[in-house]
PDB file of N, CA and C in Angstrom:
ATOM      1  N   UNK A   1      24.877  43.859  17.655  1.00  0.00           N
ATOM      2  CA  UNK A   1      25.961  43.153  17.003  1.00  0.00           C
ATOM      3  C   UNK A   1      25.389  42.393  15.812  1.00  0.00           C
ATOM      4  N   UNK A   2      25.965  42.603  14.511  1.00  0.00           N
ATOM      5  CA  UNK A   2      25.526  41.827  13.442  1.00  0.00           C
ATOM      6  C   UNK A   2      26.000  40.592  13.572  1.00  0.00           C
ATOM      7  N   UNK A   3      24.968  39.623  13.034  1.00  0.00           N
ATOM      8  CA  UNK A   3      25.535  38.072  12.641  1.00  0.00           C
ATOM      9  C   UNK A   3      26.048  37.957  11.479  1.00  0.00           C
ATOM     10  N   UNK A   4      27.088  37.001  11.653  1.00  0.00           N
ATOM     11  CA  UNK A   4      27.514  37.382   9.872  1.00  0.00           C
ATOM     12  C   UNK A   4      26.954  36.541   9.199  1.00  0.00           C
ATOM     13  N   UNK A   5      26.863  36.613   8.164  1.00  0.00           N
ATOM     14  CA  UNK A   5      26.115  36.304   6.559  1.00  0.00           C
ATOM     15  C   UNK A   5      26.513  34.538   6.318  1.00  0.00           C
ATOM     16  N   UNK A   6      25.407  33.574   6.403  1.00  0.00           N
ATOM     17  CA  UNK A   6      25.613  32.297   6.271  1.00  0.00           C
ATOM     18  C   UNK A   6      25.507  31.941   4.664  1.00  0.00           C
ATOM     19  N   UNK A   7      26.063  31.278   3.932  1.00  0.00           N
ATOM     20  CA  UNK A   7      26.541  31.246   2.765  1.00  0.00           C
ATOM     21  C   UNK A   7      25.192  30.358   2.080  1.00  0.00           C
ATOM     22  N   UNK A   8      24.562  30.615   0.960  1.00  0.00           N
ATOM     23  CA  UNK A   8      23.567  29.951   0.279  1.00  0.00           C
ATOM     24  C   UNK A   8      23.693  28.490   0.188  1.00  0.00           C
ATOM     25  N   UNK A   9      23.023  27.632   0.823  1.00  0.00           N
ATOM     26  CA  UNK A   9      23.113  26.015   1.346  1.00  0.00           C
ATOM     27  C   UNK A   9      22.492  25.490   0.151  1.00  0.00           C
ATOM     28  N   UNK A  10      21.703  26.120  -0.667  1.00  0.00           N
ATOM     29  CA  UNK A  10      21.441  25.708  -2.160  1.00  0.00           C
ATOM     30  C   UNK A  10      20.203  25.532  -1.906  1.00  0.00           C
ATOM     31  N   UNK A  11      19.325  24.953  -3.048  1.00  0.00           N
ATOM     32  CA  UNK A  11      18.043  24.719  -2.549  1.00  0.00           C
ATOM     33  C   UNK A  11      17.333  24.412  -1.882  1.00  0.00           C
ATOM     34  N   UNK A  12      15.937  24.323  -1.298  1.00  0.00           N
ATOM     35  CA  UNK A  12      15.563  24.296  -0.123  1.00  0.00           C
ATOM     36  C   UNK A  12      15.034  22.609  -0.806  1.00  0.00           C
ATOM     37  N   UNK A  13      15.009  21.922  -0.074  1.00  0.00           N
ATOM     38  CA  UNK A  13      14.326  20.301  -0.140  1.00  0.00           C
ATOM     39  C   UNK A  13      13.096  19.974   0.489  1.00  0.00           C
ATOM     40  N   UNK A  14      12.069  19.913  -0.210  1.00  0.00           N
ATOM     41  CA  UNK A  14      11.164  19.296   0.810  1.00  0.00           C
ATOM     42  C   UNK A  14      10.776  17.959   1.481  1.00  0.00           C
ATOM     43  N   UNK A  15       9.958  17.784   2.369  1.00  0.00           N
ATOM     44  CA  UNK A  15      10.885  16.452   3.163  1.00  0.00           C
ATOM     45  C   UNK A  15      10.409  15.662   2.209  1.00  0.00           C
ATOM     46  N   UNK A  16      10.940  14.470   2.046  1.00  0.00           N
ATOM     47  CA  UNK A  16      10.814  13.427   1.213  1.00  0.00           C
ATOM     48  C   UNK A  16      11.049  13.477  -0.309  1.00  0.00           C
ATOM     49  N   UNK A  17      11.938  14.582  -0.345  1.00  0.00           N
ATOM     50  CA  UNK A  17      12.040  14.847  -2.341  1.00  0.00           C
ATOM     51  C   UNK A  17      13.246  14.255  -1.412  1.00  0.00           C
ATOM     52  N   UNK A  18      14.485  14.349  -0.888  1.00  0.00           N
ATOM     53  CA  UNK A  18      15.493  13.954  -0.651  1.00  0.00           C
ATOM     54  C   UNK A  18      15.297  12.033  -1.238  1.00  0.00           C
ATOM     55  N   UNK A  19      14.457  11.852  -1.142  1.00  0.00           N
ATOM     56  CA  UNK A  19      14.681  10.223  -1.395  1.00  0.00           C
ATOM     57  C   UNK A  19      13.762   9.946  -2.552  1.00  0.00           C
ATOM     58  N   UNK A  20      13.075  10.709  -3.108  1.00  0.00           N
ATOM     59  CA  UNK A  20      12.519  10.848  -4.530  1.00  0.00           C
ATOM     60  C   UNK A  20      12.916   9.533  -5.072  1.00  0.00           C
ATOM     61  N   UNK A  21      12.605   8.270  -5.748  1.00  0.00           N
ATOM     62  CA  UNK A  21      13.334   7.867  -6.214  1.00  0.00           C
ATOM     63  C   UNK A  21      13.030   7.861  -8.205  1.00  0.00           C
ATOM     64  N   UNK A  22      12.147   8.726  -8.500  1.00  0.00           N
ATOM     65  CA  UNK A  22      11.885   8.737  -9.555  1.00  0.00           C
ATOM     66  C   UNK A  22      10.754   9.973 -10.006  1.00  0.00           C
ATOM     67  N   UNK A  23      11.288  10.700 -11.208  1.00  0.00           N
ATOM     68  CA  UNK A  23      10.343  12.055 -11.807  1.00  0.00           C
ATOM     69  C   UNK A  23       9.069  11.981 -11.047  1.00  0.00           C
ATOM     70  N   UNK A  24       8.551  12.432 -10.460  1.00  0.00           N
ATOM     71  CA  UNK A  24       6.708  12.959  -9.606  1.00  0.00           C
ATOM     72  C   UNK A  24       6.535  14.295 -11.331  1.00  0.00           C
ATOM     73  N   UNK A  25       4.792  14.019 -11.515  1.00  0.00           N
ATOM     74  CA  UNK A  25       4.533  14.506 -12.353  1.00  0.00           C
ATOM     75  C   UNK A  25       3.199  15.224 -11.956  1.00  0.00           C
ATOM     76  N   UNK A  26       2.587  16.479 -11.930  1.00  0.00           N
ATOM     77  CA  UNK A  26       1.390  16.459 -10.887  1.00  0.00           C
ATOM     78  C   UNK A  26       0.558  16.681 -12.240  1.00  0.00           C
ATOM     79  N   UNK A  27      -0.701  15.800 -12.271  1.00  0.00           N
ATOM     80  CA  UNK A  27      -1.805  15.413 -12.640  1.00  0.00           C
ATOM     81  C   UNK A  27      -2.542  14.790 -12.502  1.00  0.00           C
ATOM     82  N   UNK A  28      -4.103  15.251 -12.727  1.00  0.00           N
ATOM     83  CA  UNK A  28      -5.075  14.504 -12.522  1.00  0.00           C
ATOM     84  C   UNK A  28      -5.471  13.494 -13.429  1.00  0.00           C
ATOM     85  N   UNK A  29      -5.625  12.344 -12.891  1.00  0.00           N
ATOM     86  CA  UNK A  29      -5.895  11.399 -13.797  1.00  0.00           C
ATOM     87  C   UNK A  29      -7.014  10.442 -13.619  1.00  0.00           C
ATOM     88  N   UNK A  30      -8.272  10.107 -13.927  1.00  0.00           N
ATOM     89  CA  UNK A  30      -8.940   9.007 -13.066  1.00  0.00           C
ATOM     90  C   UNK A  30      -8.556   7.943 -12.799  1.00  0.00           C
ATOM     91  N   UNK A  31      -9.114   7.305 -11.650  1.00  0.00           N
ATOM     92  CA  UNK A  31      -8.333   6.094 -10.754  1.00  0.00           C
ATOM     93  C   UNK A  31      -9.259   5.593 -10.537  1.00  0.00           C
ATOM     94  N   UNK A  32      -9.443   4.033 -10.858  1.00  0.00           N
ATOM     95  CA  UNK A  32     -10.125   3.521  -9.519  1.00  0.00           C
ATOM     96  C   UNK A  32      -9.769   2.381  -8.509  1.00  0.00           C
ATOM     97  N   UNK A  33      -9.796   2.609  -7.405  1.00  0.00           N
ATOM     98  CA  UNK A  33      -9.133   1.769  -5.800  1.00  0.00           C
ATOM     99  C   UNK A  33     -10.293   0.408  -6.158  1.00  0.00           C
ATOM    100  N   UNK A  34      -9.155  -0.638  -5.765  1.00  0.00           N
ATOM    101  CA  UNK A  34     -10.042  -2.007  -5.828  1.00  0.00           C
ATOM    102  C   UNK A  34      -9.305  -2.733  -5.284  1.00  0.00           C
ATOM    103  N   UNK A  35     -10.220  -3.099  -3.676  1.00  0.00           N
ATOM    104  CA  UNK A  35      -9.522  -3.481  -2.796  1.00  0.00           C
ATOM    105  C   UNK A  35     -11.147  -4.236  -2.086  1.00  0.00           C
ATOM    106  N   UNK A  36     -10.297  -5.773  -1.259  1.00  0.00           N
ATOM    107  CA  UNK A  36     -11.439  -6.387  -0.524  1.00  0.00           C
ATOM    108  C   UNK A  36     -11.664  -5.927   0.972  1.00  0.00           C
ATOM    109  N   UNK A  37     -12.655  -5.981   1.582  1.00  0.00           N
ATOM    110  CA  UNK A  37     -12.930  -5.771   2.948  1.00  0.00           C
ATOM    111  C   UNK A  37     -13.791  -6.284   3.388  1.00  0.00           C
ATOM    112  N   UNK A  38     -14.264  -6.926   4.791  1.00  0.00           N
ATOM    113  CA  UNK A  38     -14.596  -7.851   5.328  1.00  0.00           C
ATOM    114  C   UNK A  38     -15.099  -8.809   3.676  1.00  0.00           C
ATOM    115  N   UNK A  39     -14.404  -9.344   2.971  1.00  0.00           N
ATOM    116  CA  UNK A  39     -15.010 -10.190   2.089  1.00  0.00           C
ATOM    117  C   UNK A  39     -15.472  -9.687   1.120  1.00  0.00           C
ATOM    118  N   UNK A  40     -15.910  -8.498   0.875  1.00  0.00           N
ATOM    119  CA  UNK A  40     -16.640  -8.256   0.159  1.00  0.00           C
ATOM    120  C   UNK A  40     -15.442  -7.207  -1.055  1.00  0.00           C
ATOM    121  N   UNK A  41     -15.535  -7.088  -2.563  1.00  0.00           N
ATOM    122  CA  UNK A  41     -14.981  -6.732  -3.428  1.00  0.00           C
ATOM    123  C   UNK A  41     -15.968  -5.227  -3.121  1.00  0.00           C
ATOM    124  N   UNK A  42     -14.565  -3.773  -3.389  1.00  0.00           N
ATOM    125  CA  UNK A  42     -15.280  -2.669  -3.443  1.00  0.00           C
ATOM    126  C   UNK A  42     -13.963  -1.865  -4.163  1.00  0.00           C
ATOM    127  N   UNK A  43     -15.022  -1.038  -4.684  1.00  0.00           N
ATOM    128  CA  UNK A  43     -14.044  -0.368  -5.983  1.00  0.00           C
ATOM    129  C   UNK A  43     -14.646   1.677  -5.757  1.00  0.00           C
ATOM    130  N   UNK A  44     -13.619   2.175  -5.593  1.00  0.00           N
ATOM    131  CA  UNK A  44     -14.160   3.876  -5.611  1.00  0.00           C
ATOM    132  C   UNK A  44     -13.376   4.101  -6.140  1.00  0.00           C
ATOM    133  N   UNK A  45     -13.964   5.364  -6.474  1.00  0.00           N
ATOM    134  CA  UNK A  45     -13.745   5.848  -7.585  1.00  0.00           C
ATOM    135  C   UNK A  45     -12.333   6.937  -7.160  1.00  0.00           C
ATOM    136  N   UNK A  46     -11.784   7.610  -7.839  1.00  0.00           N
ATOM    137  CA  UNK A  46     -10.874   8.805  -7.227  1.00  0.00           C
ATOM    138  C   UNK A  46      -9.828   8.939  -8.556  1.00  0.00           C
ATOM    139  N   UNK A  47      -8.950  10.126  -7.814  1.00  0.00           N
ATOM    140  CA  UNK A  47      -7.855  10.991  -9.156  1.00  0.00           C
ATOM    141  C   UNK A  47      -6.806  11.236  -8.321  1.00  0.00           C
ATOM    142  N   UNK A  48      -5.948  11.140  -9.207  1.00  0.00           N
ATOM    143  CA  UNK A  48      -4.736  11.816  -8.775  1.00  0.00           C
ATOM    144  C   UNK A  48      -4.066  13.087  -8.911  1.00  0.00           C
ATOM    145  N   UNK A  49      -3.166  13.127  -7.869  1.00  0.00           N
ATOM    146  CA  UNK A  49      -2.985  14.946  -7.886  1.00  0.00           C
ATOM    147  C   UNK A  49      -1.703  14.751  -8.350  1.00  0.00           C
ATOM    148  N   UNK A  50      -0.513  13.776  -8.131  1.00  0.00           N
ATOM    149  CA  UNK A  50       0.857  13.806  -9.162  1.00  0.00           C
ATOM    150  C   UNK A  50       0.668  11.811  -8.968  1.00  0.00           C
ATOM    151  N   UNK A  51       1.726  11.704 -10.344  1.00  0.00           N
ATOM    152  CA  UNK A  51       1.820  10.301 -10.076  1.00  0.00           C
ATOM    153  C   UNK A  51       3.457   9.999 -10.750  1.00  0.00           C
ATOM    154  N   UNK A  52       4.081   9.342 -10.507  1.00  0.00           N
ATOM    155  CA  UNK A  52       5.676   8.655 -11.263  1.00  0.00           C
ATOM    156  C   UNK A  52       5.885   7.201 -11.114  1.00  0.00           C
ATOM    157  N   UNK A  53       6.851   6.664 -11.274  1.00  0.00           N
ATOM    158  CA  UNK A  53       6.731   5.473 -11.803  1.00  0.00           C
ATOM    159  C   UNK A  53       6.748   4.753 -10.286  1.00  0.00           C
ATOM    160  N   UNK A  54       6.674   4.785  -9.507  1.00  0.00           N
ATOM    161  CA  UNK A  54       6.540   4.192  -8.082  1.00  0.00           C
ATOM    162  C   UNK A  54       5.338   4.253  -7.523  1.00  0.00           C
ATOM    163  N   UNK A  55       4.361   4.874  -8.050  1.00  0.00           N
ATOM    164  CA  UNK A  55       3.369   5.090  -7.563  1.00  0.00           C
ATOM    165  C   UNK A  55       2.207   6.533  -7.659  1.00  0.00           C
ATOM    166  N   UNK A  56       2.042   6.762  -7.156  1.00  0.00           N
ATOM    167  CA  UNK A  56       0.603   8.085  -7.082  1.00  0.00           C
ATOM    168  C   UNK A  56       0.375   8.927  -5.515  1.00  0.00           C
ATOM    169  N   UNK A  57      -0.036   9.841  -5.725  1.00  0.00           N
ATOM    170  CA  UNK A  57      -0.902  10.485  -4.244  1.00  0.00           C
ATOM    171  C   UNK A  57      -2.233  10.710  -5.287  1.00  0.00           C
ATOM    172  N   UNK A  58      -3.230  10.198  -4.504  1.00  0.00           N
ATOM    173  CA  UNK A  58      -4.768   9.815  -5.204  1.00  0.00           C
ATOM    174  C   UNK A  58      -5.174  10.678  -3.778  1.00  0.00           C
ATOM    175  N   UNK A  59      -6.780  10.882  -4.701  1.00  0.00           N
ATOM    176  CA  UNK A  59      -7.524  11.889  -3.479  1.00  0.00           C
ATOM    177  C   UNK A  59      -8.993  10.870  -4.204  1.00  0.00           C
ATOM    178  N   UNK A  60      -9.475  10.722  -2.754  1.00  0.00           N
ATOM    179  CA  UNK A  60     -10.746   9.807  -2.728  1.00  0.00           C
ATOM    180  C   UNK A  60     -11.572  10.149  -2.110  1.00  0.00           C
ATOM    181  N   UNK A  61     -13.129   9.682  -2.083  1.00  0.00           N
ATOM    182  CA  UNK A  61     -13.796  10.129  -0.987  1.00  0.00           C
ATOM    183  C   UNK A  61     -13.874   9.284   0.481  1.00  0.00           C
ATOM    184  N   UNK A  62     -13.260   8.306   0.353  1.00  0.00           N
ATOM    185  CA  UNK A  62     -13.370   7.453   1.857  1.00  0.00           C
ATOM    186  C   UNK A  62     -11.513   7.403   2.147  1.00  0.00           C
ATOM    187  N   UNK A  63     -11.306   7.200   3.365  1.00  0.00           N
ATOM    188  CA  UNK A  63     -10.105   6.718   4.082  1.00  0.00           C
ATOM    189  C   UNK A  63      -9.671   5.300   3.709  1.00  0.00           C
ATOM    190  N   UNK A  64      -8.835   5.137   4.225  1.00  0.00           N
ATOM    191  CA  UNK A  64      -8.471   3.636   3.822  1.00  0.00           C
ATOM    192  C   UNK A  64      -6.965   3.627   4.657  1.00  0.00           C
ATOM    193  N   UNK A  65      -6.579   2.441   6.015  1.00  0.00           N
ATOM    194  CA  UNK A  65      -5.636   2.900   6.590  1.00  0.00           C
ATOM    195  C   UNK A  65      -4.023   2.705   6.150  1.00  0.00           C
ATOM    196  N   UNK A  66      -3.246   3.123   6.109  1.00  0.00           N
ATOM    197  CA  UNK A  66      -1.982   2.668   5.866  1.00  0.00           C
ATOM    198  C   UNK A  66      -1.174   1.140   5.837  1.00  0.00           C
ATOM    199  N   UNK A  67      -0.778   0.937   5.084  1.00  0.00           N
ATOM    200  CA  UNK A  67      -0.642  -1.140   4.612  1.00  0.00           C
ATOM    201  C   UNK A  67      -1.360  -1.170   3.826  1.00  0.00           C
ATOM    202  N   UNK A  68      -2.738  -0.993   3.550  1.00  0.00           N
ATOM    203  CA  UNK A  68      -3.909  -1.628   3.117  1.00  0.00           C
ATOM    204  C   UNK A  68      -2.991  -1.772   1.470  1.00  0.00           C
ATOM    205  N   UNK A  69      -3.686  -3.255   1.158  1.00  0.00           N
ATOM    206  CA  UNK A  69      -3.096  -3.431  -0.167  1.00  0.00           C
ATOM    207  C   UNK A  69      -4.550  -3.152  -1.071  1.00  0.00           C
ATOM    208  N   UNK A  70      -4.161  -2.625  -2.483  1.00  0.00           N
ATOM    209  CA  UNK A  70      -4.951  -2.795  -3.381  1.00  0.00           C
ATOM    210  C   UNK A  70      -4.409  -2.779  -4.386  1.00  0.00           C
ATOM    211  N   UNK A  71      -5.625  -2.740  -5.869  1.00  0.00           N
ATOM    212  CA  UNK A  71      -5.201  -2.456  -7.411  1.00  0.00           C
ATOM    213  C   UNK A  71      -5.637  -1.201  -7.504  1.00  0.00           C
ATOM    214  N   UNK A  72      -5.004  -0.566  -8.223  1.00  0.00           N
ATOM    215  CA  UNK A  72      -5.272   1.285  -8.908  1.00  0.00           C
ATOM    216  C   UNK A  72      -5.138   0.651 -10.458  1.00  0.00           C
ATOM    217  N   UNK A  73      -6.568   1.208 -10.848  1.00  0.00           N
ATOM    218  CA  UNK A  73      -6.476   0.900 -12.154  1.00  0.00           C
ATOM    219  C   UNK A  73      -6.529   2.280 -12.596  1.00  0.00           C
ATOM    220  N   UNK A  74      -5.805   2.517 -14.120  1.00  0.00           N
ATOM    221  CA  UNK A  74      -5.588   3.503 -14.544  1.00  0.00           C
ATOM    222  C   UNK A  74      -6.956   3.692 -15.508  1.00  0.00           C
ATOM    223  N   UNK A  75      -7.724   4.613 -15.417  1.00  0.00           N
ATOM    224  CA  UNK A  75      -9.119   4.759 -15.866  1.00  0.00           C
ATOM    225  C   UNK A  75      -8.903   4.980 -17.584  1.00  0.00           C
ATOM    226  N   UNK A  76      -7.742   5.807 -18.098  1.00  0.00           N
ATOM    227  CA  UNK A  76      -7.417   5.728 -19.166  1.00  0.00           C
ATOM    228  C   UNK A  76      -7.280   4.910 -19.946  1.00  0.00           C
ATOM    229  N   UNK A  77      -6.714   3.879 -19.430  1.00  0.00           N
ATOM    230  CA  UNK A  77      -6.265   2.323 -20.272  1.00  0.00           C
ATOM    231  C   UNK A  77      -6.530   1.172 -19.406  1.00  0.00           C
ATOM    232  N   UNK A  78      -6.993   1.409 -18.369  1.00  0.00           N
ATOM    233  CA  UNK A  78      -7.926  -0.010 -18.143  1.00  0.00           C
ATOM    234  C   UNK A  78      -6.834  -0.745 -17.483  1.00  0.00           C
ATOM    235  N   UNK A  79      -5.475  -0.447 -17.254  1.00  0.00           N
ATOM    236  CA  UNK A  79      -4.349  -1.258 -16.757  1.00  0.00           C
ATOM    237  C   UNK A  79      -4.561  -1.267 -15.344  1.00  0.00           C
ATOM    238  N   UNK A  80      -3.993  -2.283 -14.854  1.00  0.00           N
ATOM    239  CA  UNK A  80      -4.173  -1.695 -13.106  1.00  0.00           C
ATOM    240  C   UNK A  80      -2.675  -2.591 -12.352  1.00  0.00           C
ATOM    241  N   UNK A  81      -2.588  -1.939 -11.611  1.00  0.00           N
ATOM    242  CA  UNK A  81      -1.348  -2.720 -10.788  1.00  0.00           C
ATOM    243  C   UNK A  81      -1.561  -2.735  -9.266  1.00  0.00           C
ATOM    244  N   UNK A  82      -0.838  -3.978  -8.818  1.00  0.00           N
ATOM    245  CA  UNK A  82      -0.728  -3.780  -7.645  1.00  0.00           C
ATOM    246  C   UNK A  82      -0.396  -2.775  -6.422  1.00  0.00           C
ATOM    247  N   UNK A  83      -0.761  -2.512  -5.588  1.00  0.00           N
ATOM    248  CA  UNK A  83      -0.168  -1.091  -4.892  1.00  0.00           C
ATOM    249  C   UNK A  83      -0.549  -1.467  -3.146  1.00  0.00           C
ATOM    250  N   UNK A  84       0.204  -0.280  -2.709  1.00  0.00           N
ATOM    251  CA  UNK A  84      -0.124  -0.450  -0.928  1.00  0.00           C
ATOM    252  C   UNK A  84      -0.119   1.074  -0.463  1.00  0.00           C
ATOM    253  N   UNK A  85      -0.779   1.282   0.262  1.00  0.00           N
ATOM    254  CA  UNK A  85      -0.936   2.674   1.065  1.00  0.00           C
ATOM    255  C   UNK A  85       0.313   2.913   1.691  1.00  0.00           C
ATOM    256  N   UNK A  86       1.195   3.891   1.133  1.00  0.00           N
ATOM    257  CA  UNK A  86       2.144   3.778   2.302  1.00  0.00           C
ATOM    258  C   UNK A  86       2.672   4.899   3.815  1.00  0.00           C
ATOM    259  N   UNK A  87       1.132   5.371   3.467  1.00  0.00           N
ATOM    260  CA  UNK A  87       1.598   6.186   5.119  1.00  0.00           C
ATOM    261  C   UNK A  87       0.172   6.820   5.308  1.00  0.00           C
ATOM    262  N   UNK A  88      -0.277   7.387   6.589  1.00  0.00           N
ATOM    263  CA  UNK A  88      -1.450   7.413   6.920  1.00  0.00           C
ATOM    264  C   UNK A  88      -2.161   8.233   5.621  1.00  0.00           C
ATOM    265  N   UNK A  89      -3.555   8.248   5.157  1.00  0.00           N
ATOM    266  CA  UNK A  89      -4.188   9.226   4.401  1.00  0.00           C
ATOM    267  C   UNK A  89      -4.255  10.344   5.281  1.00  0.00           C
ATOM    268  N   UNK A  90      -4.566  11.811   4.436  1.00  0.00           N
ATOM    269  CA  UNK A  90      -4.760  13.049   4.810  1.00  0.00           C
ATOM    270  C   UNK A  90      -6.000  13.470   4.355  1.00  0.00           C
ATOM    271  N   UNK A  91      -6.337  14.082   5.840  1.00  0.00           N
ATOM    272  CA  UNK A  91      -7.858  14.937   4.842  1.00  0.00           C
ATOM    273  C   UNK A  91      -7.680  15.988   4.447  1.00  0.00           C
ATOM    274  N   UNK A  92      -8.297  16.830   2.921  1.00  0.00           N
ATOM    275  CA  UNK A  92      -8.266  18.059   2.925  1.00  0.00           C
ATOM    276  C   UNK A  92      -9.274  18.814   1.758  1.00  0.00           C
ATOM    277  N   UNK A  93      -9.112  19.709   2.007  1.00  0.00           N
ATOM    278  CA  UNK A  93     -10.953  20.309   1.502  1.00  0.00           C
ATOM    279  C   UNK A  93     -11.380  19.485   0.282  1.00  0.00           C
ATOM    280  N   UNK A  94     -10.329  18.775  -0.456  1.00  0.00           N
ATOM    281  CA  UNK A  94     -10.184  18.389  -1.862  1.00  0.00           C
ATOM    282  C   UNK A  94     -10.757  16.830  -1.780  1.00  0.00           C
ATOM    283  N   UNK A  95     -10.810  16.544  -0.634  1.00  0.00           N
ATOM    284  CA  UNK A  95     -10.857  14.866  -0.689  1.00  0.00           C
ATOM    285  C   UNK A  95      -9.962  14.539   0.737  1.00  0.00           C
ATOM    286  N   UNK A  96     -10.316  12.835   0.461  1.00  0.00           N
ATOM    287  CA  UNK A  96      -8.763  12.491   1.098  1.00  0.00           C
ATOM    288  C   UNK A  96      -7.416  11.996   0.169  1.00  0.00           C
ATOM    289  N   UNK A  97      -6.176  12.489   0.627  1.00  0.00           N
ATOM    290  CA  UNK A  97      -5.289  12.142  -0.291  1.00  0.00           C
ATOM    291  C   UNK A  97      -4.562  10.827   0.751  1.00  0.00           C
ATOM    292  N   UNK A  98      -4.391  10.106  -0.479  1.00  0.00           N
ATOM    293  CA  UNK A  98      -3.987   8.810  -0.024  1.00  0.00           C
ATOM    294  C   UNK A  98      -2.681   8.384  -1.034  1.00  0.00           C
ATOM    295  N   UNK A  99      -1.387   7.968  -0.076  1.00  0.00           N
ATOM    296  CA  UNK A  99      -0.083   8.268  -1.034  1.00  0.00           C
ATOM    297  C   UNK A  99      -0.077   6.474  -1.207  1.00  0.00           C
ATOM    298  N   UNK A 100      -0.229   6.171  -2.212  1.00  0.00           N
ATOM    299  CA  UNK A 100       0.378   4.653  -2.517  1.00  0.00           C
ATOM    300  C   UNK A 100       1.607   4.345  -3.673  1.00  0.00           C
ATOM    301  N   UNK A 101       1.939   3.023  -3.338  1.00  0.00           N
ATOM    302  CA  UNK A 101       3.471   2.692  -4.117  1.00  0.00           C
ATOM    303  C   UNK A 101       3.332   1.576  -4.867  1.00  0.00           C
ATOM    304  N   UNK A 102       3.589   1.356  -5.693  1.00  0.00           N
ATOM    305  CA  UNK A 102       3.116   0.150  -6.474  1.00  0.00           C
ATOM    306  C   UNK A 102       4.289  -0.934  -6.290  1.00  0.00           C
ATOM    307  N   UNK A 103       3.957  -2.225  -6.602  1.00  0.00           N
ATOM    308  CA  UNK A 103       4.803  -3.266  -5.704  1.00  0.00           C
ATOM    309  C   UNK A 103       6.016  -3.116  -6.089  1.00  0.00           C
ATOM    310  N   UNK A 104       6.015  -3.040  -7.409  1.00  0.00           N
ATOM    311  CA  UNK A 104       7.386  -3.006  -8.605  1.00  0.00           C
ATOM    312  C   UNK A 104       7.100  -1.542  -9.240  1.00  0.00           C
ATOM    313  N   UNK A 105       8.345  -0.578  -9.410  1.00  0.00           N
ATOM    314  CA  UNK A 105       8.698   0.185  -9.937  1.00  0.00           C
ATOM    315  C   UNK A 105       7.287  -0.191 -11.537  1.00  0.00           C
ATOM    316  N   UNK A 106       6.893   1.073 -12.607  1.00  0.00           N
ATOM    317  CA  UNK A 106       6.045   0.292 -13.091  1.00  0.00           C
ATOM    318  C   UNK A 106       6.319   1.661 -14.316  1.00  0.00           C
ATOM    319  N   UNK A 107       7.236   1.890 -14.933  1.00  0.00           N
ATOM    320  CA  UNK A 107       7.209   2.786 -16.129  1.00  0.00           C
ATOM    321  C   UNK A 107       6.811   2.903 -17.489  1.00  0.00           C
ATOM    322  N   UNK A 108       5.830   3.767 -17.392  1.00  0.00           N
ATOM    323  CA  UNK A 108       4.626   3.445 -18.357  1.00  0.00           C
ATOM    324  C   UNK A 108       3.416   3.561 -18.320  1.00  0.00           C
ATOM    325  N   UNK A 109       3.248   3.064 -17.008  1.00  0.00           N
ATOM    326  CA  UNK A 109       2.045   3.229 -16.645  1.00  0.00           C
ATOM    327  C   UNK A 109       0.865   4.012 -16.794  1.00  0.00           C
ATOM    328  N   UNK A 110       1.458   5.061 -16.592  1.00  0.00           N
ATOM    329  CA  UNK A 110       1.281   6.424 -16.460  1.00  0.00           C
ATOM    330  C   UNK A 110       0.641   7.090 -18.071  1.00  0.00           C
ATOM    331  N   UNK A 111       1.438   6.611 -19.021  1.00  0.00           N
ATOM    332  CA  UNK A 111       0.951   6.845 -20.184  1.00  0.00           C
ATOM    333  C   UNK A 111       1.485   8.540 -20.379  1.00  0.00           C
ATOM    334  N   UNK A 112       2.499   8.831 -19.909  1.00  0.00           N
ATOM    335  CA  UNK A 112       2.775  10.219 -20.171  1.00  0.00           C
ATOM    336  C   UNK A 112       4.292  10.598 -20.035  1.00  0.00           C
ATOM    337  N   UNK A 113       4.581  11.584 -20.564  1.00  0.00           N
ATOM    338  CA  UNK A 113       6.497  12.270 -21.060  1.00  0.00           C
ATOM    339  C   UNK A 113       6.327  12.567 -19.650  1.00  0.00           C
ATOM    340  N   UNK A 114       7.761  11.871 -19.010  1.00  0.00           N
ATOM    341  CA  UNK A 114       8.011  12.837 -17.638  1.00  0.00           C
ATOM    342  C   UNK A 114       9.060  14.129 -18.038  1.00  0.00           C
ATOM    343  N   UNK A 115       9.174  14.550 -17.113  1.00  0.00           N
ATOM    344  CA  UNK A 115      10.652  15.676 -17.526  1.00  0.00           C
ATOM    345  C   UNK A 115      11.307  15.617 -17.230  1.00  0.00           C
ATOM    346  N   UNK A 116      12.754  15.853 -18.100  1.00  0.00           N
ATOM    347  CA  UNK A 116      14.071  15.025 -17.632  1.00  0.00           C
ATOM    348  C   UNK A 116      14.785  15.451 -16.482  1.00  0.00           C
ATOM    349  N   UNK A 117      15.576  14.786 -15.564  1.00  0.00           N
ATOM    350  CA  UNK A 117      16.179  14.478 -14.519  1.00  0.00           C
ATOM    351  C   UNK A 117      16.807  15.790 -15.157  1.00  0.00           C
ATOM    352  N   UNK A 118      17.544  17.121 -13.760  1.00  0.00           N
ATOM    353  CA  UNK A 118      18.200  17.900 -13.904  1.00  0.00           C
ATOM    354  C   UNK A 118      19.660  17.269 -13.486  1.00  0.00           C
TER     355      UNK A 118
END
């Protein structure tokens, strides 16, 4: 018995583009994490794989757990803003990718044309 034919639901979404709240742009850019631990000031180095005005997914060589607050300075222009990890890091052959959000929306930052909203 054939099933009948379910009608095109439109594009497929991946999880979390549904709440997108602003253009994601994927590029690498240098970064560097500057954040305190037991007391002590430490800064690594790392890049990003997309970034938009809310924030970045950065790939680093150490972990760092979810909350953790820091500054991401933009290696290009020396700017840096506040930011927080906001969900566990991932490992993968590339590094670890670590998704952070910056406190305040921050457009500009970035130093680059996004592409316009469809």
């Amino acid at each position: 018995m054939d099933s009948p034919l379910k009608a095109d639901a439109g594009p497929q979404v991946t999880p979390g583009e549904e709440r997108r709240r602003s253009q994601r742009v994927l590029i690498r850019t240098d970064v560097t994490l500057h954040y305190v631990s037991q007391g002590k000031h430490i800064s690594v180095s790392a890049h990003t794989l997309s970034v938009n005005d809310h924030g970045a997914m950065i790939v680093a060589s150490r972990d760092l757990p979810a909350g953790t607050r820091l500054d991401l300075e933009n290696m290009r222009t020396g700017q840096r803003q506040p930011c927080r990890i906001v969900r566990p890091p991932r490992e993968t052959p590339e590094g670890i990718q670590i998704p952070v959000e910056f406190e305040a929306p921050v457009p500009g930052f970035w130093h680059i044309s996004f592409p316009p909203t469809a």
